[in-house]
N, C-alpha and C. Protein backbone atom coordinates (compact mmCIF):
# COMPACT_ATOMS: atom_id res chain seq x y z
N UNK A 1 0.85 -1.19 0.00
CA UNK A 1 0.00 0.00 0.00
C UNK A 1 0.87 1.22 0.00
N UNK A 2 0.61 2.30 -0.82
CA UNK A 2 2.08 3.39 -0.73
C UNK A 2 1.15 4.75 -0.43
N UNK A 3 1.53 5.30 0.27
CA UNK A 3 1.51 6.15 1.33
C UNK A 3 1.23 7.57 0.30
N UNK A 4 0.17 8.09 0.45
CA UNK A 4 0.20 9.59 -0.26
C UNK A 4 0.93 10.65 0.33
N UNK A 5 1.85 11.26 0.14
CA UNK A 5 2.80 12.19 1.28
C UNK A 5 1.69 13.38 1.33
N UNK A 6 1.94 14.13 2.45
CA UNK A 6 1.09 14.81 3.18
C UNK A 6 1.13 16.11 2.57
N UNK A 7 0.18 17.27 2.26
CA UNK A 7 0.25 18.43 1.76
C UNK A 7 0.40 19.29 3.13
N UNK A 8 0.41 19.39 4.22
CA UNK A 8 0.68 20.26 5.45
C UNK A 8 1.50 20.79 4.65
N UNK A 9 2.78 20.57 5.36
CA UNK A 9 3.92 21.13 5.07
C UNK A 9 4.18 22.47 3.95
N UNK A 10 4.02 22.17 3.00
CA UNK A 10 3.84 22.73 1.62
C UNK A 10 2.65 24.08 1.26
N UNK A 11 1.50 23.43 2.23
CA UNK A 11 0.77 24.66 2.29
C UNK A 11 1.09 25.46 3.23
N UNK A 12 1.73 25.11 4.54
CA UNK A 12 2.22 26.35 5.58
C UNK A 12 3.23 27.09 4.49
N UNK A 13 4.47 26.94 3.89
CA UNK A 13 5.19 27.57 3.57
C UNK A 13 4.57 28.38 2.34
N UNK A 14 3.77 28.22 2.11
CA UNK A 14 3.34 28.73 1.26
C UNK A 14 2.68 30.12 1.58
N UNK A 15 1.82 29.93 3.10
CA UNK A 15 0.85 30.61 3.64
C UNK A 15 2.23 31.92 4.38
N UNK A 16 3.71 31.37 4.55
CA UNK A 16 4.33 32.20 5.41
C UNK A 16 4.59 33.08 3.97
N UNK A 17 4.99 32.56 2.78
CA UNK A 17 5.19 33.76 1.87
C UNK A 17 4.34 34.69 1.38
N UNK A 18 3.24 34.31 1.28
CA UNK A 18 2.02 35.52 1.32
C UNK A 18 2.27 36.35 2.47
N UNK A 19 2.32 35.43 3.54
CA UNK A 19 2.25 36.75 4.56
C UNK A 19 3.24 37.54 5.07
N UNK A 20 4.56 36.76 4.42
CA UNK A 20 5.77 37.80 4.14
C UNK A 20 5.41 38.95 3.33
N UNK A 21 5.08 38.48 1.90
CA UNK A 21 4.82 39.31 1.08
C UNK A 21 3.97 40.50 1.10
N UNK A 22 2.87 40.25 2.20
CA UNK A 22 1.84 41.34 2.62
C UNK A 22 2.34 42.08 3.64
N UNK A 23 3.80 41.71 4.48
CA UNK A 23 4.38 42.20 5.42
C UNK A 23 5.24 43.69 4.50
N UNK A 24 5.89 43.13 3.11
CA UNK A 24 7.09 43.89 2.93
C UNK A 24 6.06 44.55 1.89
N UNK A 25 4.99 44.56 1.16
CA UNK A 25 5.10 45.54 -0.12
C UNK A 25 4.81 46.84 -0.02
N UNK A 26 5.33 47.58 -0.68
CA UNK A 26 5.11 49.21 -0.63
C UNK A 26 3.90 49.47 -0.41
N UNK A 27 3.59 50.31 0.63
CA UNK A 27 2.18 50.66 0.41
C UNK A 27 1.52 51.96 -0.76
N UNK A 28 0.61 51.69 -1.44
CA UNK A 28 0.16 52.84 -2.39
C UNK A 28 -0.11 53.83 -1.90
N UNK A 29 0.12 54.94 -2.43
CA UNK A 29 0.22 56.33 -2.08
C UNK A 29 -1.57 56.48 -1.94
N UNK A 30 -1.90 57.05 -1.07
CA UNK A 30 -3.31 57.31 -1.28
C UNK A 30 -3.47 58.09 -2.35
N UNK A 31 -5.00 58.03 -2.37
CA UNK A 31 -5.47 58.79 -3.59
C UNK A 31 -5.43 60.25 -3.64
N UNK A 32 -5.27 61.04 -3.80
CA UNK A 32 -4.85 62.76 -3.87
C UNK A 32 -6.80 63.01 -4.16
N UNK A 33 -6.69 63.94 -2.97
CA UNK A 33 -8.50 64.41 -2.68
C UNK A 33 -8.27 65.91 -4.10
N UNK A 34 -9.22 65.38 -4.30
CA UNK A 34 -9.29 67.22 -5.72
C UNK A 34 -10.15 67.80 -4.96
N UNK A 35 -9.34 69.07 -5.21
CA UNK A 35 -10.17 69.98 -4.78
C UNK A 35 -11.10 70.52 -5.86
N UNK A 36 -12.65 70.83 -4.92
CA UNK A 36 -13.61 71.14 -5.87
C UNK A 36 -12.95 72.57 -6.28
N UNK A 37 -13.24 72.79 -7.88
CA UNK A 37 -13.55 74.26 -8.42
C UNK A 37 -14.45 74.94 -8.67
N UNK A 38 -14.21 75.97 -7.58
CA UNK A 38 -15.85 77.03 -7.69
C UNK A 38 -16.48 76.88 -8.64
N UNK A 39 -17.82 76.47 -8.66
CA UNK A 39 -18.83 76.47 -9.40
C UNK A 39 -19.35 77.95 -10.02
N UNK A 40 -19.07 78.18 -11.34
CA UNK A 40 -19.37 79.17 -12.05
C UNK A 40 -20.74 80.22 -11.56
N UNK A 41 -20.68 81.46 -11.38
CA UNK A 41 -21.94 81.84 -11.26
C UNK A 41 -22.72 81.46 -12.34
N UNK A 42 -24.47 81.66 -11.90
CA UNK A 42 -25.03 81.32 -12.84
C UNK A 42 -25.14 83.04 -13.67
N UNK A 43 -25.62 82.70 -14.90
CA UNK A 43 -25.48 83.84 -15.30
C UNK A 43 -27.14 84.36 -15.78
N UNK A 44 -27.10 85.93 -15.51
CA UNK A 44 -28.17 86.46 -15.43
C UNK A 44 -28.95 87.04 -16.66
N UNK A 45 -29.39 86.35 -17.47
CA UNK A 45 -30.29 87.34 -18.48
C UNK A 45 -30.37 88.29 -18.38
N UNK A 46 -30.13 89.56 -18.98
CA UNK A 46 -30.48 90.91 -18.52
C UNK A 46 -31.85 91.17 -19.58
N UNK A 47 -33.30 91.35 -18.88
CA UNK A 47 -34.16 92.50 -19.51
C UNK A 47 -34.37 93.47 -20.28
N UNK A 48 -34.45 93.52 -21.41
CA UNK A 48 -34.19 94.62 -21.79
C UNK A 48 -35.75 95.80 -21.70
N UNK A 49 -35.70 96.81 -20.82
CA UNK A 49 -36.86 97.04 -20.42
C UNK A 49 -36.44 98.55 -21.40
N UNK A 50 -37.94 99.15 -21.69
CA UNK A 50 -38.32 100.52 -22.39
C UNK A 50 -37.21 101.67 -21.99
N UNK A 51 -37.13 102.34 -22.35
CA UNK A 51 -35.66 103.51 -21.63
C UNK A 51 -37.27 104.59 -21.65
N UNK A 52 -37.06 105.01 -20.25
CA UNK A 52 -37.99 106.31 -20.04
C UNK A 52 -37.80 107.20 -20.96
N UNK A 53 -36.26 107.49 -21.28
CA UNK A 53 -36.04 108.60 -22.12
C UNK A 53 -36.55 108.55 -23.41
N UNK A 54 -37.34 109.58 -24.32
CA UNK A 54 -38.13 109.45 -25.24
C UNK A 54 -37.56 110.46 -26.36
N UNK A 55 -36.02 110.98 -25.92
CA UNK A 55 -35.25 111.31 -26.88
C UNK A 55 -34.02 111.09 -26.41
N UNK A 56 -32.89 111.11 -27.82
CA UNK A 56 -31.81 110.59 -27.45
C UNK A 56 -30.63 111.98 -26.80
N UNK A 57 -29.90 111.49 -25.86
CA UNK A 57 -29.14 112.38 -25.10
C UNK A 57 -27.73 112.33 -26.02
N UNK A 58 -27.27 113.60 -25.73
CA UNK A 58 -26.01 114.23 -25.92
C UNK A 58 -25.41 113.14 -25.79
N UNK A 59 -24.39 112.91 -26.91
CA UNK A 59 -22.97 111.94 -26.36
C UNK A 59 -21.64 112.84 -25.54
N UNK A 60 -21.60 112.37 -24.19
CA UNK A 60 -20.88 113.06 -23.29
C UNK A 60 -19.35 113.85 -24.09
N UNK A 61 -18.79 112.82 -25.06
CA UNK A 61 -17.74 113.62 -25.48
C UNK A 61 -17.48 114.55 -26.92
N UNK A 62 -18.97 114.66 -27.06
CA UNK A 62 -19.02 115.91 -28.04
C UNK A 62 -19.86 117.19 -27.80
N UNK A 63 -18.74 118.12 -27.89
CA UNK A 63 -19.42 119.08 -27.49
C UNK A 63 -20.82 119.99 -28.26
N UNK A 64 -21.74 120.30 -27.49
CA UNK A 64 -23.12 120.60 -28.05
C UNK A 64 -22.81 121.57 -28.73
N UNK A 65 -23.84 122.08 -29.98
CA UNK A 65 -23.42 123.12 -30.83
C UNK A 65 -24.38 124.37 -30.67
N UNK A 66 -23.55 125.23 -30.58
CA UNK A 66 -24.19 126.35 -30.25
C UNK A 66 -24.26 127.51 -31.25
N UNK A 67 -25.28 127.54 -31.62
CA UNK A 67 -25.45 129.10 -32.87
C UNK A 67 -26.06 129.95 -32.10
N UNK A 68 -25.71 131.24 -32.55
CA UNK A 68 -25.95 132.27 -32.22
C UNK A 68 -26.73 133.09 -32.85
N UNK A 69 -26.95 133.18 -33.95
CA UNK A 69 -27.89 134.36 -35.27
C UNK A 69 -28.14 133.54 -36.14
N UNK A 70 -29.61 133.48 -36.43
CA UNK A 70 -29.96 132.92 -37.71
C UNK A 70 -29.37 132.78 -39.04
N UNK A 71 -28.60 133.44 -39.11
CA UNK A 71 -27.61 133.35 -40.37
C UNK A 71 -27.06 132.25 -40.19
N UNK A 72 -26.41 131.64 -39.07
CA UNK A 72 -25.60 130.58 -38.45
C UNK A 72 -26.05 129.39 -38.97
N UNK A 73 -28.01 129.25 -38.32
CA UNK A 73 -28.58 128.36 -38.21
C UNK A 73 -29.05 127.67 -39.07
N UNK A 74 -29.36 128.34 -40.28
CA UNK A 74 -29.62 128.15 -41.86
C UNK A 74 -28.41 127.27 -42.63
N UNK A 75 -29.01 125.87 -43.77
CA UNK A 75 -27.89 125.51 -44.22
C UNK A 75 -27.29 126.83 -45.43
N UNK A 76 -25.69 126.57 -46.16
CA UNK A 76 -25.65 127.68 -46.77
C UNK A 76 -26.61 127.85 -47.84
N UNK A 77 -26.86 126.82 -48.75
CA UNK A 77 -28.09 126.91 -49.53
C UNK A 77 -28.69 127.48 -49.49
N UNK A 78 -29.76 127.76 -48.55
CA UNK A 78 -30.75 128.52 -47.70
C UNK A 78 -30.66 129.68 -47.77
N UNK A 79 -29.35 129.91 -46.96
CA UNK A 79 -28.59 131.36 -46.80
C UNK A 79 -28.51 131.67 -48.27
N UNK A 80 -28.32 130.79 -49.28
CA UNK A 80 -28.14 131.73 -50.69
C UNK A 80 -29.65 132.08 -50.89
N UNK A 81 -30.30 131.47 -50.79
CA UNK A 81 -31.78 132.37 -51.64
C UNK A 81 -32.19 132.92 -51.12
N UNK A 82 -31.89 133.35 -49.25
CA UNK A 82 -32.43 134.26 -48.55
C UNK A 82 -31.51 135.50 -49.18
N UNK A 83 -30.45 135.28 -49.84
CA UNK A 83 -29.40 136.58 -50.52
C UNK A 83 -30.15 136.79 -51.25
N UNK A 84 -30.34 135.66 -52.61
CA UNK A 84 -30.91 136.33 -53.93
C UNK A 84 -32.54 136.58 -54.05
N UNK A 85 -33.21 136.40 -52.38
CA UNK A 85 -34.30 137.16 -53.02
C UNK A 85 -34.78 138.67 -52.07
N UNK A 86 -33.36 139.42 -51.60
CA UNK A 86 -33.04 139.94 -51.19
C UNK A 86 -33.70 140.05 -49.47
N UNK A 87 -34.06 138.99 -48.67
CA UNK A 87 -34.20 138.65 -47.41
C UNK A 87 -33.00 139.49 -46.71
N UNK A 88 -33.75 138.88 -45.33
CA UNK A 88 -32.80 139.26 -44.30
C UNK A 88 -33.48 138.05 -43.28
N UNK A 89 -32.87 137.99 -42.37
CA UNK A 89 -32.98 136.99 -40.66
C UNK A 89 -32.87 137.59 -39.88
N UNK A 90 -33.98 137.63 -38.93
CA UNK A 90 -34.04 137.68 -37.43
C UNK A 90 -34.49 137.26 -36.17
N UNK A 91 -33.84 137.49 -35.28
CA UNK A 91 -34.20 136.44 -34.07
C UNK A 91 -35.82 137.28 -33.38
N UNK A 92 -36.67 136.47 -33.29
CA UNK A 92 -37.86 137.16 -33.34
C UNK A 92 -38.09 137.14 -31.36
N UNK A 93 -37.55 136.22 -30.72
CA UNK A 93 -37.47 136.10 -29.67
C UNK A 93 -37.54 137.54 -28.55
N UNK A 94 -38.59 137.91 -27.86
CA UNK A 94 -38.55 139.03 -26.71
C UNK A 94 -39.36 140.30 -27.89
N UNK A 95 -39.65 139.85 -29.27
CA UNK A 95 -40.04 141.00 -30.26
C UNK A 95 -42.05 140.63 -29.24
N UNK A 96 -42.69 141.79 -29.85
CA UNK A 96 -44.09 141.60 -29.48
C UNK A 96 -44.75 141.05 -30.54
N UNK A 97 -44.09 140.84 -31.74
CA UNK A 97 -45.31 140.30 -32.57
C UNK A 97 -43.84 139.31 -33.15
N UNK A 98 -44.45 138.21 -33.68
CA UNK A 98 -43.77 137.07 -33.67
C UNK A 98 -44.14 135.44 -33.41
N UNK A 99 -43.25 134.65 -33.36
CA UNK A 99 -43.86 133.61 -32.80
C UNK A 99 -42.40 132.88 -32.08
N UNK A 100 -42.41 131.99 -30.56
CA UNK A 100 -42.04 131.44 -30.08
C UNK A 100 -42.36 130.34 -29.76
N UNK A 101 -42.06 129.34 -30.71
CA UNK A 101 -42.82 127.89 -30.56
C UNK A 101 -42.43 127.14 -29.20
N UNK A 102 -41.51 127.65 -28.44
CA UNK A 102 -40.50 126.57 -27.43
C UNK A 102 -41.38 127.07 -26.17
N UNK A 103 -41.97 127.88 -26.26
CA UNK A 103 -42.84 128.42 -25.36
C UNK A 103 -43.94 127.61 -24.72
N UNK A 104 -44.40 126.44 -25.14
CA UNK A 104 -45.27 125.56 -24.83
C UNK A 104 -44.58 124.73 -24.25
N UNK A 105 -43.38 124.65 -24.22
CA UNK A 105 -42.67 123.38 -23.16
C UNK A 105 -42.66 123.22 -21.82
N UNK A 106 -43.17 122.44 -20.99
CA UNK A 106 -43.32 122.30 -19.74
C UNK A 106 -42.54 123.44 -18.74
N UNK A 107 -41.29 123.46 -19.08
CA UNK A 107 -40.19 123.77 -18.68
C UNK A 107 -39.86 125.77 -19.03
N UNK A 108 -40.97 125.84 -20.17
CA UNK A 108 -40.75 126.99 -20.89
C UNK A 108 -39.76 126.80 -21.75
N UNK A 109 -39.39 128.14 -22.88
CA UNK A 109 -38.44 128.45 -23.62
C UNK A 109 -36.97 127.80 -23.42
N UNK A 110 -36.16 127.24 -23.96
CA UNK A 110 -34.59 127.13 -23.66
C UNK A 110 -34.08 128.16 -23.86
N UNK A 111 -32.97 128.42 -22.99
CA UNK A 111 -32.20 129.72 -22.61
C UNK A 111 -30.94 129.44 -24.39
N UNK A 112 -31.22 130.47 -24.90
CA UNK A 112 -30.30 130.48 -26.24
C UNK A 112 -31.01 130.37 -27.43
N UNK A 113 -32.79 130.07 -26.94
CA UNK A 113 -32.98 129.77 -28.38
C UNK A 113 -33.10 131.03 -29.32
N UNK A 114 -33.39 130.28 -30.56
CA UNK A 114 -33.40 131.59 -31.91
C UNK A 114 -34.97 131.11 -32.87
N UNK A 115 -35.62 131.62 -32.59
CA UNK A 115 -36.83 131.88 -33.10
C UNK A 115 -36.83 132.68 -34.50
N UNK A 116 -36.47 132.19 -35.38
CA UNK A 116 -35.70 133.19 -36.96
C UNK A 116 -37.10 133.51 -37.52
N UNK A 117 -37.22 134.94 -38.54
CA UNK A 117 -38.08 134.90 -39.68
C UNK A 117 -37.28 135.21 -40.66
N UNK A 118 -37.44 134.77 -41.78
CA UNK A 118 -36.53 134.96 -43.00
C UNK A 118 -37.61 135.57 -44.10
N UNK A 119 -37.57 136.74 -44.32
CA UNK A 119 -38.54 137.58 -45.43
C UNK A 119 -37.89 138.95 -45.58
N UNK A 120 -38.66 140.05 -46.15
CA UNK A 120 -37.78 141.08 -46.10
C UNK A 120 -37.87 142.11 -45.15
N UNK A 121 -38.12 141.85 -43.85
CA UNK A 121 -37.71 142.58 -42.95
C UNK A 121 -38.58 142.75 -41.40
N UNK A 122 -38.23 143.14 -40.32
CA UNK A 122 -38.90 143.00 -39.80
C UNK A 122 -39.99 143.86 -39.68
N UNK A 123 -39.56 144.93 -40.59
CA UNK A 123 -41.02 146.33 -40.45
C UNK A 123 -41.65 146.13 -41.56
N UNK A 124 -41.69 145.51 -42.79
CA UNK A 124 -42.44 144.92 -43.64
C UNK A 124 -43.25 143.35 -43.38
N UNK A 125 -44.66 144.32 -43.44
CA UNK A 125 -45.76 143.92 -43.39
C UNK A 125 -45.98 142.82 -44.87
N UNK A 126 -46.20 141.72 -44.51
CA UNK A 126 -46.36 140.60 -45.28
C UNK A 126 -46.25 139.19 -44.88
N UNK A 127 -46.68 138.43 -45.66
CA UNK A 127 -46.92 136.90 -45.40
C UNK A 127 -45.89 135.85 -46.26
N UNK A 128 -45.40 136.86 -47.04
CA UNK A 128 -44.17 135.62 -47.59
C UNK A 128 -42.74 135.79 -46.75
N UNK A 129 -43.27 134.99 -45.61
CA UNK A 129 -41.54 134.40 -44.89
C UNK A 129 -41.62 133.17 -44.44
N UNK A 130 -40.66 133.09 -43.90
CA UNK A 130 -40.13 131.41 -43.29
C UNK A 130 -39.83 131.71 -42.18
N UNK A 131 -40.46 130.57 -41.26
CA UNK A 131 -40.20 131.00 -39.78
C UNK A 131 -39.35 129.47 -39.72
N UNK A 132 -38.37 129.64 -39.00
CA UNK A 132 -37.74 127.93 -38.46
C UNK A 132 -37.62 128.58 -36.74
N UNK A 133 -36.61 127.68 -36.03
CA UNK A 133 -36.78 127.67 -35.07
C UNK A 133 -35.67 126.70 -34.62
N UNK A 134 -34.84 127.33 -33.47
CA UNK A 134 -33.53 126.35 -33.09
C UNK A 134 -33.40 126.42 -31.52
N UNK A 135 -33.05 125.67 -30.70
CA UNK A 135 -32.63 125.64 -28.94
C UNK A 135 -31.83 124.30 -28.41
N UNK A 136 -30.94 124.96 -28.00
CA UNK A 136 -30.13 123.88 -26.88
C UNK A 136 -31.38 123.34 -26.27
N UNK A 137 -31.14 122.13 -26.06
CA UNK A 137 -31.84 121.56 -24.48
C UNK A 137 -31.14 120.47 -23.83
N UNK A 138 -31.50 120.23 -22.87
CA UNK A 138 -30.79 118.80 -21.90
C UNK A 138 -31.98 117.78 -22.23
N UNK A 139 -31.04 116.45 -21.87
CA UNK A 139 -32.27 115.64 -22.12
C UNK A 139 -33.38 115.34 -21.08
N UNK A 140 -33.28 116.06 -20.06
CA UNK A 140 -34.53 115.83 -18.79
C UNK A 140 -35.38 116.54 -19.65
N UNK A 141 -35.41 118.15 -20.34
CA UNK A 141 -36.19 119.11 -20.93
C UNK A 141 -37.10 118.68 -22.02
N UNK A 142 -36.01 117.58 -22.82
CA UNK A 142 -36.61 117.50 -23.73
C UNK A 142 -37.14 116.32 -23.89
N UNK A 143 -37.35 115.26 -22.97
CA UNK A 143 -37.92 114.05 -22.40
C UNK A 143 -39.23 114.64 -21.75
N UNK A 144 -39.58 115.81 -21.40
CA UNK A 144 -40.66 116.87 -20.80
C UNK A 144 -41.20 117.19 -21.72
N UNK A 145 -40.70 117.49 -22.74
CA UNK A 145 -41.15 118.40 -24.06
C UNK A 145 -41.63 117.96 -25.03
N UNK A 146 -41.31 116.51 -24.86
CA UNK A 146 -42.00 115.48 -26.06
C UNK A 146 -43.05 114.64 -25.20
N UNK A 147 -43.23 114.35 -23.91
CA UNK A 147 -44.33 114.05 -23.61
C UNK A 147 -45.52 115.03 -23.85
N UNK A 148 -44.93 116.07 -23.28
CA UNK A 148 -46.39 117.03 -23.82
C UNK A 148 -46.68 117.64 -25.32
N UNK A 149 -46.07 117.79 -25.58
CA UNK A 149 -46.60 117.52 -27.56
C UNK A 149 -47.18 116.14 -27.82
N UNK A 150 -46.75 115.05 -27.51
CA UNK A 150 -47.53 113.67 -27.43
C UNK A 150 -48.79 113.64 -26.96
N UNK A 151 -48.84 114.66 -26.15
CA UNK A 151 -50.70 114.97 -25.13
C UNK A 151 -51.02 115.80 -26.27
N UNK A 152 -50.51 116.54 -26.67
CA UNK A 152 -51.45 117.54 -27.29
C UNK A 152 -51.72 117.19 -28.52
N UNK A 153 -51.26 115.66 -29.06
CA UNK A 153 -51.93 115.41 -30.36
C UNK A 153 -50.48 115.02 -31.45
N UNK A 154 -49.38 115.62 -31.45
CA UNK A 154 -48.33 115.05 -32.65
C UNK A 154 -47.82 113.81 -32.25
N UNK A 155 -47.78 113.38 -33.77
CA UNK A 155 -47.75 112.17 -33.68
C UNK A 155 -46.20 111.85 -34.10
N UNK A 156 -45.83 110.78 -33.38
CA UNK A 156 -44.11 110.28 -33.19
C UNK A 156 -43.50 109.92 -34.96
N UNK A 157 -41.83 110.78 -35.10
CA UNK A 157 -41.83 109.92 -36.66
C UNK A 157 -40.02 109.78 -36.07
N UNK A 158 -39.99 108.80 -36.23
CA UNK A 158 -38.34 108.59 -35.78
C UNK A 158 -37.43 108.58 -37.31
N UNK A 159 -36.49 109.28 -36.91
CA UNK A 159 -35.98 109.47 -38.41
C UNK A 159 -34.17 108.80 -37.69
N UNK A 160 -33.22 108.86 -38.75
CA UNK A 160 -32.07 108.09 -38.90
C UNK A 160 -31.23 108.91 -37.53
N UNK A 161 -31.73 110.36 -37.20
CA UNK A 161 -30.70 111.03 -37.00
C UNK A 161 -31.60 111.79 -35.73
N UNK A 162 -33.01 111.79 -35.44
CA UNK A 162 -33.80 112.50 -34.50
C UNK A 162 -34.74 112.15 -34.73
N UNK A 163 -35.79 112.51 -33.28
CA UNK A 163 -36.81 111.70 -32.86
C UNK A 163 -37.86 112.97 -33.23
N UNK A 164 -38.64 113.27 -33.97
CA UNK A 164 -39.57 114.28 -34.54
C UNK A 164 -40.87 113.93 -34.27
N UNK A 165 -41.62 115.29 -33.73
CA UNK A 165 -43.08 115.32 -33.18
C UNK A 165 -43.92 115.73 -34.29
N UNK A 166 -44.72 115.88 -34.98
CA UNK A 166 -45.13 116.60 -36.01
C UNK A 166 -46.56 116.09 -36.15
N UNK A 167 -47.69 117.25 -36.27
CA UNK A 167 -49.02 117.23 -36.71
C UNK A 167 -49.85 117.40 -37.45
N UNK A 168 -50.69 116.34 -37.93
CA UNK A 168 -50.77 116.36 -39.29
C UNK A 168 -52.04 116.91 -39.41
N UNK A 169 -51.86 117.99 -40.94
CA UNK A 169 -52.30 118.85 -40.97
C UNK A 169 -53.46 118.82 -42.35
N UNK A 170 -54.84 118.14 -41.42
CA UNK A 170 -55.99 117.71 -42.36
C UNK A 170 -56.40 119.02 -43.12
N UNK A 171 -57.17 120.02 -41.94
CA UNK A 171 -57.69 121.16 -42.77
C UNK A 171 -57.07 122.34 -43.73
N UNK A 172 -57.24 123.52 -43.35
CA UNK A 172 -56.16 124.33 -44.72
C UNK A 172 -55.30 125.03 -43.80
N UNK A 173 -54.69 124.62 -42.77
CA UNK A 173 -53.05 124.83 -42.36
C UNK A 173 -52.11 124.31 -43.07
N UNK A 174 -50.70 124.83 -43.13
CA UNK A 174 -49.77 125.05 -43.86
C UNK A 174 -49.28 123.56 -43.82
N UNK A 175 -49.23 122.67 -44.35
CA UNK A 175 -48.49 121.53 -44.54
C UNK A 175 -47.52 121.11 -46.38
N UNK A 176 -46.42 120.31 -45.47
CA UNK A 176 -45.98 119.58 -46.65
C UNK A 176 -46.48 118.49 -47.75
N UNK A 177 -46.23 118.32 -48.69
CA UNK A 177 -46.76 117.26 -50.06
C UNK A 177 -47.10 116.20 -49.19
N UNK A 178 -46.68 115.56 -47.54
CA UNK A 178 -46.94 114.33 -47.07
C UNK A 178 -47.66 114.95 -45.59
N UNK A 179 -48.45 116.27 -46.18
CA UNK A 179 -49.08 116.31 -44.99
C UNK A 179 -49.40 116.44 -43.84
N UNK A 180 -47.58 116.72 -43.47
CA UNK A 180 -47.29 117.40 -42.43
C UNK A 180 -47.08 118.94 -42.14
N UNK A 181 -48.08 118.94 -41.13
CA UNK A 181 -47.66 120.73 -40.42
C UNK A 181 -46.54 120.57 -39.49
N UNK A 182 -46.44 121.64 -38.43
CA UNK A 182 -45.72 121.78 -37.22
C UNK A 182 -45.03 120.56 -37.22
N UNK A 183 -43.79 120.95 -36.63
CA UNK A 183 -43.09 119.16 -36.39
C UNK A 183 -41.83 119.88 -35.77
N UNK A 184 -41.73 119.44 -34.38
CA UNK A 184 -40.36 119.86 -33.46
C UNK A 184 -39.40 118.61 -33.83
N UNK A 185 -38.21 118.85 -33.91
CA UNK A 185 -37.44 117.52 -33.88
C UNK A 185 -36.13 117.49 -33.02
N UNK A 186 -35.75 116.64 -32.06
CA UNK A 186 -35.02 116.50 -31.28
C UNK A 186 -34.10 115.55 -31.43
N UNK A 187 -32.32 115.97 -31.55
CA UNK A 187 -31.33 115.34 -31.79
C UNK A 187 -30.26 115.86 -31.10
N UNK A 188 -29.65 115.13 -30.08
CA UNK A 188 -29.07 115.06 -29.39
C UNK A 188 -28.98 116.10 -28.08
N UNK A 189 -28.43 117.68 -28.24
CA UNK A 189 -28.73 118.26 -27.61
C UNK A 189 -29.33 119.52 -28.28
N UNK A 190 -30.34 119.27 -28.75
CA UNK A 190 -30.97 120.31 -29.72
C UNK A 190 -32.19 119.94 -30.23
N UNK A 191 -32.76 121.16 -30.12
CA UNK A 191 -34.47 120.82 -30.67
C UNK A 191 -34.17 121.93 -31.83
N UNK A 192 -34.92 121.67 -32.59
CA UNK A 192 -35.57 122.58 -33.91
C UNK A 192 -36.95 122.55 -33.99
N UNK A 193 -37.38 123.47 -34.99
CA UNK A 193 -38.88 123.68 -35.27
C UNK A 193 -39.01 124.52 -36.40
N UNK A 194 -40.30 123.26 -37.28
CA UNK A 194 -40.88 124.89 -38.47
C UNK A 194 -42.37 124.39 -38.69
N UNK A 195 -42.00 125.50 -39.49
CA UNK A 195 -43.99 125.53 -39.85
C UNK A 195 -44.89 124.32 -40.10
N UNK A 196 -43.96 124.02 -41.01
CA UNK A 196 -43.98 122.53 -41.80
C UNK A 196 -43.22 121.63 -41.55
N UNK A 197 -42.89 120.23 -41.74
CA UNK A 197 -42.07 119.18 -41.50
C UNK A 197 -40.89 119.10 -42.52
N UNK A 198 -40.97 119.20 -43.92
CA UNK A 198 -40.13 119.56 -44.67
C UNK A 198 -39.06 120.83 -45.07
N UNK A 199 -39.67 122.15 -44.30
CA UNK A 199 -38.64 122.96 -43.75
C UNK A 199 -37.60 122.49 -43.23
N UNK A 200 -37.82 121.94 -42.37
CA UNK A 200 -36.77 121.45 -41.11
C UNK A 200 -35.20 121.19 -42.16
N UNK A 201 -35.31 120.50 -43.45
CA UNK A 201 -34.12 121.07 -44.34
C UNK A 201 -33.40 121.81 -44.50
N UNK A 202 -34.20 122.59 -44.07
CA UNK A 202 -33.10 124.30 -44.25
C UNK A 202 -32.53 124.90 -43.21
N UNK A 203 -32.64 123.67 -41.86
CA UNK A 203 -31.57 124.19 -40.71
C UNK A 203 -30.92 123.40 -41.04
N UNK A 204 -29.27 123.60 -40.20
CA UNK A 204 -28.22 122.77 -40.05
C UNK A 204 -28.31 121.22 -39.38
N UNK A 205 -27.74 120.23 -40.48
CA UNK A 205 -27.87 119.16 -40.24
C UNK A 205 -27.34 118.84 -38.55
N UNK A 206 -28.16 118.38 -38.14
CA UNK A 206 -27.80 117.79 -36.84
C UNK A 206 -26.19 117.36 -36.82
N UNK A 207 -25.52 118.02 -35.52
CA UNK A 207 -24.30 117.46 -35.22
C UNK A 207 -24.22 115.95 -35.40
């Protein structure tokens, strides 16, 4: 009968090198903790809500333009046929007979304006002239000045360069080929005014 030799032996030594082996191996570096990175704000839609202001303001780094005498205020064009049909200009402003359109503004008149008639003179009696009309304003004044022309009936025409009030002129008041009478127009720091809406040509183009 032959003897199976015994596995003891063979499995202890076996069991001491594992547990040698678990005695000597390097231990792994732990794992490195990350640090969280701030979570981005969230970001806020901005609204775009109505701007109270109902004309556009002065750009802070140009300076506002200031005329002084209707001659000024007129493009030169203008100024030529007020030459060749022997006219003259004057500021009608503080005169007793005349007209001051800026006079209806909440605020009253702007300090500087020029209220022009262009015909032949101011002691000649007649009906062929041109009245225009020019004033500095700030934009609180003239955010005042276009609400109340808006009450009193003109109706809004936004053009490339200014925001213009103008009323249109059904019965037999003075209007242009499209029908417009009176019409103030406001660009930047400056209002104008004429009889008609198509006058407004014959002042100086907006700064």
């Amino acid at each position: 009968m032959t003897t199976r030799p015994s596995l003891l032996p063979l499995t202890l030594v076996l069991g001491g090198v594992l547990a040698l082996s678990a005695c000597t191996a390097s231990p792994e570096p732990a794992a490195e903790t990350a640090t969280p990175s701030p979570s981005p704000s969230p970001t806020t839609t901005a609204t775009i809500s109505p701007s109270p202001e109902v004309s556009p303001t002065a750009t802070p780094d140009v300076a506002p333009v200031v005329y002084t005498s209707c001659d000024d205020v007129i493009t030169p064009a203008f100024r030529q046929t007020v030459s060749d049909n022997g006219w003259v200009g004057w500021n009608m402003v503080g005169r007793e007979i005349g007209h001051s359109p800026f006079d209806r503004f909440p605020q009253g008149a702007p300090t500087g304006q020029l209220s022009c008639r262009f015909g032949a003179g101011p002691e000649v009696a007649t009906d062929n002239v041109i009245d225009l009309a020019w004033a500095p304003i700030d934009a609180t004044t003239a955010a005042a000045a276009q609400r109340a022309l808006e009450a009193e009936g003109f109706q809004r025409v936004d053009t490339s360069d200014a925001v213009q009030w103008g009323m249109r002129s059904d019965d037999g008041s003075a209007k242009d080929d499209d029908g417009w009478g009176e019409t103030y127009s406001f660009s930047g720091s400056e209002v104008r005014w004429a009889v008609v809406r198509s006058q407004l040509d014959l002042l100086q183009p907006p700064a």
